[in-house]
Protein backbone atom coordinates (compact mmCIF):
# COMPACT_ATOMS: atom_id res chain seq x y z
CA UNK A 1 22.17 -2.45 18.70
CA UNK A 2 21.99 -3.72 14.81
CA UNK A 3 20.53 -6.93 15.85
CA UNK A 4 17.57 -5.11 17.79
CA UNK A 5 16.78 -2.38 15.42
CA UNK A 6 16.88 -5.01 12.58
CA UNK A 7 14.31 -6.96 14.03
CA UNK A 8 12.28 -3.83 14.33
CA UNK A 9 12.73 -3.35 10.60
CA UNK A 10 12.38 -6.59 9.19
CA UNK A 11 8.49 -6.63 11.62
CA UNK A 12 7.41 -3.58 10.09
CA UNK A 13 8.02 -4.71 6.07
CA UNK A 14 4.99 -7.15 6.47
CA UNK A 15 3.77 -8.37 3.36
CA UNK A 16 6.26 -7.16 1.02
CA UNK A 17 6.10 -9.44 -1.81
CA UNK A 18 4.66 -7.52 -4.89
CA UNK A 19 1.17 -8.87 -6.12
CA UNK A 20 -0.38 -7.08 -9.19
CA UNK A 21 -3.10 -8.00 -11.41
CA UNK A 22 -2.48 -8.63 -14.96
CA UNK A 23 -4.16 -7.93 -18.23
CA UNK A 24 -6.98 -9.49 -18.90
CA UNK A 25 -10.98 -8.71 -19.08
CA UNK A 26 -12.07 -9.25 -15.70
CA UNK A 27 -14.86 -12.22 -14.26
CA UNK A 28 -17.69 -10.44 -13.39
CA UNK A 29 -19.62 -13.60 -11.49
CA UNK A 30 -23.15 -12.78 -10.61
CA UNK A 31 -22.90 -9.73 -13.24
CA UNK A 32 -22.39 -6.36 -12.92
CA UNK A 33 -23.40 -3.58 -10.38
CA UNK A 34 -26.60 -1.51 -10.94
CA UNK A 35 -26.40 1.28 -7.99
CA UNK A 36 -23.56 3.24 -6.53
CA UNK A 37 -24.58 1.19 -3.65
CA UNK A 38 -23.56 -2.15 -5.11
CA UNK A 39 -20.40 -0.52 -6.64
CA UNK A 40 -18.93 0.01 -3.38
CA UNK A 41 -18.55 -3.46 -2.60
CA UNK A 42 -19.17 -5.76 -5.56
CA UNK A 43 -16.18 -7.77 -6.27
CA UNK A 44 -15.01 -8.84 -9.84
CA UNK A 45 -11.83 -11.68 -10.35
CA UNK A 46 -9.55 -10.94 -12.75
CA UNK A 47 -6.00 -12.34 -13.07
CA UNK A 48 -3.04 -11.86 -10.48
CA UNK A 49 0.55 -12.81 -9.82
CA UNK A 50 2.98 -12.79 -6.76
CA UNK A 51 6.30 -12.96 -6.59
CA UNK A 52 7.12 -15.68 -4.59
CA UNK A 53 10.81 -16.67 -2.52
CA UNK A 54 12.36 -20.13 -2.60
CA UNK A 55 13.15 -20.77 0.93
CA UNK A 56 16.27 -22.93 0.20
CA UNK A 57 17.55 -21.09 -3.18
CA UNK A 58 16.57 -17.62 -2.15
CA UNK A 59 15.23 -17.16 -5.54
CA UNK A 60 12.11 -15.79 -6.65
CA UNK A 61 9.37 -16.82 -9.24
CA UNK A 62 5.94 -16.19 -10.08
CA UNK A 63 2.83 -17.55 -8.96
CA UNK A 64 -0.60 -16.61 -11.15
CA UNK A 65 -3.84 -16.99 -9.88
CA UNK A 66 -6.94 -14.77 -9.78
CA UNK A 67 -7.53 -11.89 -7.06
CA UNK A 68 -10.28 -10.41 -6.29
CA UNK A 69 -11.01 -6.50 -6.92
CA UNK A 70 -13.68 -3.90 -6.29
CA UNK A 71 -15.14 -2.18 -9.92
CA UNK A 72 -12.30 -0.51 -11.34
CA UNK A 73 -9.97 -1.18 -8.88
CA UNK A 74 -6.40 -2.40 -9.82
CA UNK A 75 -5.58 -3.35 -6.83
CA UNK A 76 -6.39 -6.53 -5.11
CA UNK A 77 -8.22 -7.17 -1.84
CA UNK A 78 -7.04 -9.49 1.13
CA UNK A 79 -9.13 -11.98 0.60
CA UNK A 80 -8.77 -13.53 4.62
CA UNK A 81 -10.50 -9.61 5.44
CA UNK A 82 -13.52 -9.36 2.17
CA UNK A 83 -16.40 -8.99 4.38
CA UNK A 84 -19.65 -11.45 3.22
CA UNK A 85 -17.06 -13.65 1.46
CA UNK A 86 -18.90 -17.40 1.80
CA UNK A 87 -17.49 -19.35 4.53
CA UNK A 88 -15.35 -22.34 2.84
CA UNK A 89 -11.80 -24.19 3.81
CA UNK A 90 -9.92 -21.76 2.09
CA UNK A 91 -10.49 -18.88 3.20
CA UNK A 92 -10.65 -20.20 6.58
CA UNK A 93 -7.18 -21.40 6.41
CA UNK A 94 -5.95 -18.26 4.53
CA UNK A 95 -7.35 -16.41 7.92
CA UNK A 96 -5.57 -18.69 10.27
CA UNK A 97 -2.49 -18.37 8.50
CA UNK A 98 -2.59 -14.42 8.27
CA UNK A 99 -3.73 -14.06 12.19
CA UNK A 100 -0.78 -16.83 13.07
CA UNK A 101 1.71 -14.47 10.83
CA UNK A 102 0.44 -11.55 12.08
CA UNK A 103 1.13 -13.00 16.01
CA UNK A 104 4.72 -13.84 14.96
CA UNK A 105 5.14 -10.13 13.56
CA UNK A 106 3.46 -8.60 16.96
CA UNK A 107 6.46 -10.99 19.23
CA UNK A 108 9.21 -9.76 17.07
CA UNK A 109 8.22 -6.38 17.16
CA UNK A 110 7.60 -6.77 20.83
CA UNK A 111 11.00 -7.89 21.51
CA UNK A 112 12.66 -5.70 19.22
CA UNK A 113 11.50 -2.87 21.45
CA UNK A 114 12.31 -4.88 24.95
CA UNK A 115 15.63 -4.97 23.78
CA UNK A 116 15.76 -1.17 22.40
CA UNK A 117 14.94 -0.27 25.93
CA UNK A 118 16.90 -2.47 28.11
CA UNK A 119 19.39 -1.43 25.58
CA UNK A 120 19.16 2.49 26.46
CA UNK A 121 18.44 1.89 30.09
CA UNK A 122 21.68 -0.75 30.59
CA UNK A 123 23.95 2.03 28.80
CA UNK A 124 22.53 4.65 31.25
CA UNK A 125 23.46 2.81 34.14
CA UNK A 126 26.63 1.49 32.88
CA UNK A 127 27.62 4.93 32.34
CA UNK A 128 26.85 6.46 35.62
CA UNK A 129 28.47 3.67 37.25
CA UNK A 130 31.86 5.64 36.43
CA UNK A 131 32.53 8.31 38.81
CA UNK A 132 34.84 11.62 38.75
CA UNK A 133 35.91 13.06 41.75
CA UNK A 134 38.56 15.45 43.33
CA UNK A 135 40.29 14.39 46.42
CA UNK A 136 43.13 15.98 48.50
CA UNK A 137 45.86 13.59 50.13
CA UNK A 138 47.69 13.65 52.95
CA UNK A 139 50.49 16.21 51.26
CA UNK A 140 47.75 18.76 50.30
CA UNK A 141 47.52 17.99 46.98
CA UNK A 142 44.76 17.80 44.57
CA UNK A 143 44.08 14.61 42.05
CA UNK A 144 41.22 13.41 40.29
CA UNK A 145 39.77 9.75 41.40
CA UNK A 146 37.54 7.80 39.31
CA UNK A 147 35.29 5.21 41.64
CA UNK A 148 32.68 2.42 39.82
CA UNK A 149 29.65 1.64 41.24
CA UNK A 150 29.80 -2.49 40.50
CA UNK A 151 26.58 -3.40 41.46
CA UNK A 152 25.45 -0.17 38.75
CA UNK A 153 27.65 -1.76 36.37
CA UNK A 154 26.87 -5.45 36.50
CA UNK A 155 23.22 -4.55 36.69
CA UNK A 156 23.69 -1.92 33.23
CA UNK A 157 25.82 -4.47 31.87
CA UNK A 158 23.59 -7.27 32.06
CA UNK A 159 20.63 -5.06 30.57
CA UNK A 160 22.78 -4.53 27.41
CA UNK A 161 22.97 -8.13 27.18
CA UNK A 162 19.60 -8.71 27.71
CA UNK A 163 18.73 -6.30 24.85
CA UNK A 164 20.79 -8.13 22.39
CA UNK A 165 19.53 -11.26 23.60
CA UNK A 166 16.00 -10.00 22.86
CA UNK A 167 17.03 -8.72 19.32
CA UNK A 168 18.31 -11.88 18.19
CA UNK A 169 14.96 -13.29 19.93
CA UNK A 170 12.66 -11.16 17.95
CA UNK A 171 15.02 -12.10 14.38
CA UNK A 172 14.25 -15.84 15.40
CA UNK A 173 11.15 -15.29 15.89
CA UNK A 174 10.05 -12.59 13.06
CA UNK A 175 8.99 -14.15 9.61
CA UNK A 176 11.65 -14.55 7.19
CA UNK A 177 11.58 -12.67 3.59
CA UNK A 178 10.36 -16.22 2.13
CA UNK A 179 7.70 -16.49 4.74
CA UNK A 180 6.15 -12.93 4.00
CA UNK A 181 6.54 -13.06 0.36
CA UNK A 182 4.21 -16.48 0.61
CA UNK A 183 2.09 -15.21 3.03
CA UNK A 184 1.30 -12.57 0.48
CA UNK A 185 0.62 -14.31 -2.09
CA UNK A 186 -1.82 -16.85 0.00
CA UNK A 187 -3.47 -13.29 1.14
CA UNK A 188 -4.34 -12.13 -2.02
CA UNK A 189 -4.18 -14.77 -4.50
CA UNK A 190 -6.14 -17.73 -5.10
CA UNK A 191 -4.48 -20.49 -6.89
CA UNK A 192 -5.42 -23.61 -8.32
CA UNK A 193 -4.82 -25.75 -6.57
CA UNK A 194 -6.18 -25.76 -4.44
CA UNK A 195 -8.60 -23.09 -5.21
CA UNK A 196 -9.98 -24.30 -8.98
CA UNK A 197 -11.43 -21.31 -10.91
CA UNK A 198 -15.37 -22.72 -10.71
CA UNK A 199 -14.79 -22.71 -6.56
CA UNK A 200 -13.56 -19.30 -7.23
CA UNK A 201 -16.24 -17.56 -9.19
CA UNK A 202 -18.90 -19.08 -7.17
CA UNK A 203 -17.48 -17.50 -4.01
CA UNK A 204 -17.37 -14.40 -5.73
CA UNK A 205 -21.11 -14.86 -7.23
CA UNK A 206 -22.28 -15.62 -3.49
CA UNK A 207 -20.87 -13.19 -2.11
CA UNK A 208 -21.99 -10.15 -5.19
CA UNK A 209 -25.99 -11.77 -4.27
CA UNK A 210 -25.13 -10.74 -0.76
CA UNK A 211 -24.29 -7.22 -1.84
CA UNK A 212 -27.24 -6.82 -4.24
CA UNK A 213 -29.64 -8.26 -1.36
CA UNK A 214 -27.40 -5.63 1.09
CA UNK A 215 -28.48 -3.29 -0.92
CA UNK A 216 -31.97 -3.98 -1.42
CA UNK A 217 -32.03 -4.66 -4.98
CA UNK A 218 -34.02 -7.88 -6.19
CA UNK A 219 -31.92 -9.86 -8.78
């Protein structure tokens, strides 16, 4: 029952390595935003670190790179889901990697539950396999008999085993803590490389013209 409600945990902590942007003045590519209407999405880049896990060592270090941020915002956007980003390698890739992640999360969580309820069913049947009843012999007296149902308890049996078997399944399958602490820092950060910081800012220029054009305000 560990196994399976383990994998159920370790789906739902997603992204869980901590990315936070650091001090610094913030790149304001394409300038600043004029309306309330630009302000809602313009994006500015300003430094930002992840914590990254060592797959091998199991040790963590940081990784610096810039993030990207609405106005006044301290905390970072996922760059694979910035809407009127400019199409470019990059980001595709950081997309493909987050919906193949994501896919991985979904199976694990899938199986975790499979095996929760083949789990609960298995012990329900297993149970009620056991029976309790009062008989009377051939002298008149009264004892208790207890008779198992063995096709109930091969069939509950086998469930359980099932359910464990999916629990380990999903832990196979489910992103390890080294996975999801990288595919955090790929969601939010850009680093160099391969993401240089003139690439960067002229993403994040293309992408403020969209807004201001959005908006209906000439440059």
């Amino acid at each position: 029952m560990r196994l399976v409600l383990a994998s159920l945990v370790l789906s739902a902590a997603g992204c869980s390595s901590p990315v936070y942007r650091l001090q610094g003045e913030p790149i304001t590519p394409g300038g600043v935003a004029e309306t309330p209407c630009e302000s809602e999405k313009w994006l500015v880049l300003a430094p930002t670190r992840a914590e990254v896990t060592d797959e091998k060592t199991r040790t963590s270090h940081p990784v610096n790179g810039l993030g990207l941020y609405r106005v006044g915002s301290e905390s970072p956007e996922s760059i694979p889901g910035v809407e009127g980003l400019p199409r470019s390698e990059s980001v595709t890739h950081k997309r493909e990697e987050l919906a193949s992640y994501h896919r991985r999360e979904l199976v694990a969580g899938s199986l975790g539950v499979a095996g929760l309820a083949a789990i609960a069913v298995g012990t329900v049947l297993f149970v009620s396999a056991f029976g309790s009843k009062t008989v009377t012999d051939a002298s008149g007296q009264q004892h208790e008999e207890n008779p198992i149902d063995g096709t109930k308890a091969g069939v509950g049996g086998g469930l359980v085993g099932l359910g464990f078997a999916l629990g380990i399944a999903g832990l196979v399958v489910n992103p390890s803590h080294a996975e999801r602490t990288r595919m955090s820092a790929d969601r939010y950060v850009f680093l160099d490389p391969p993401d240089d910081r003139k690439t960067v800012e002229g993403m994040t220029r293309k992408h403020n013209e969209w807004v201001r054009q959005t908006c209906g305000v000439r440059p």
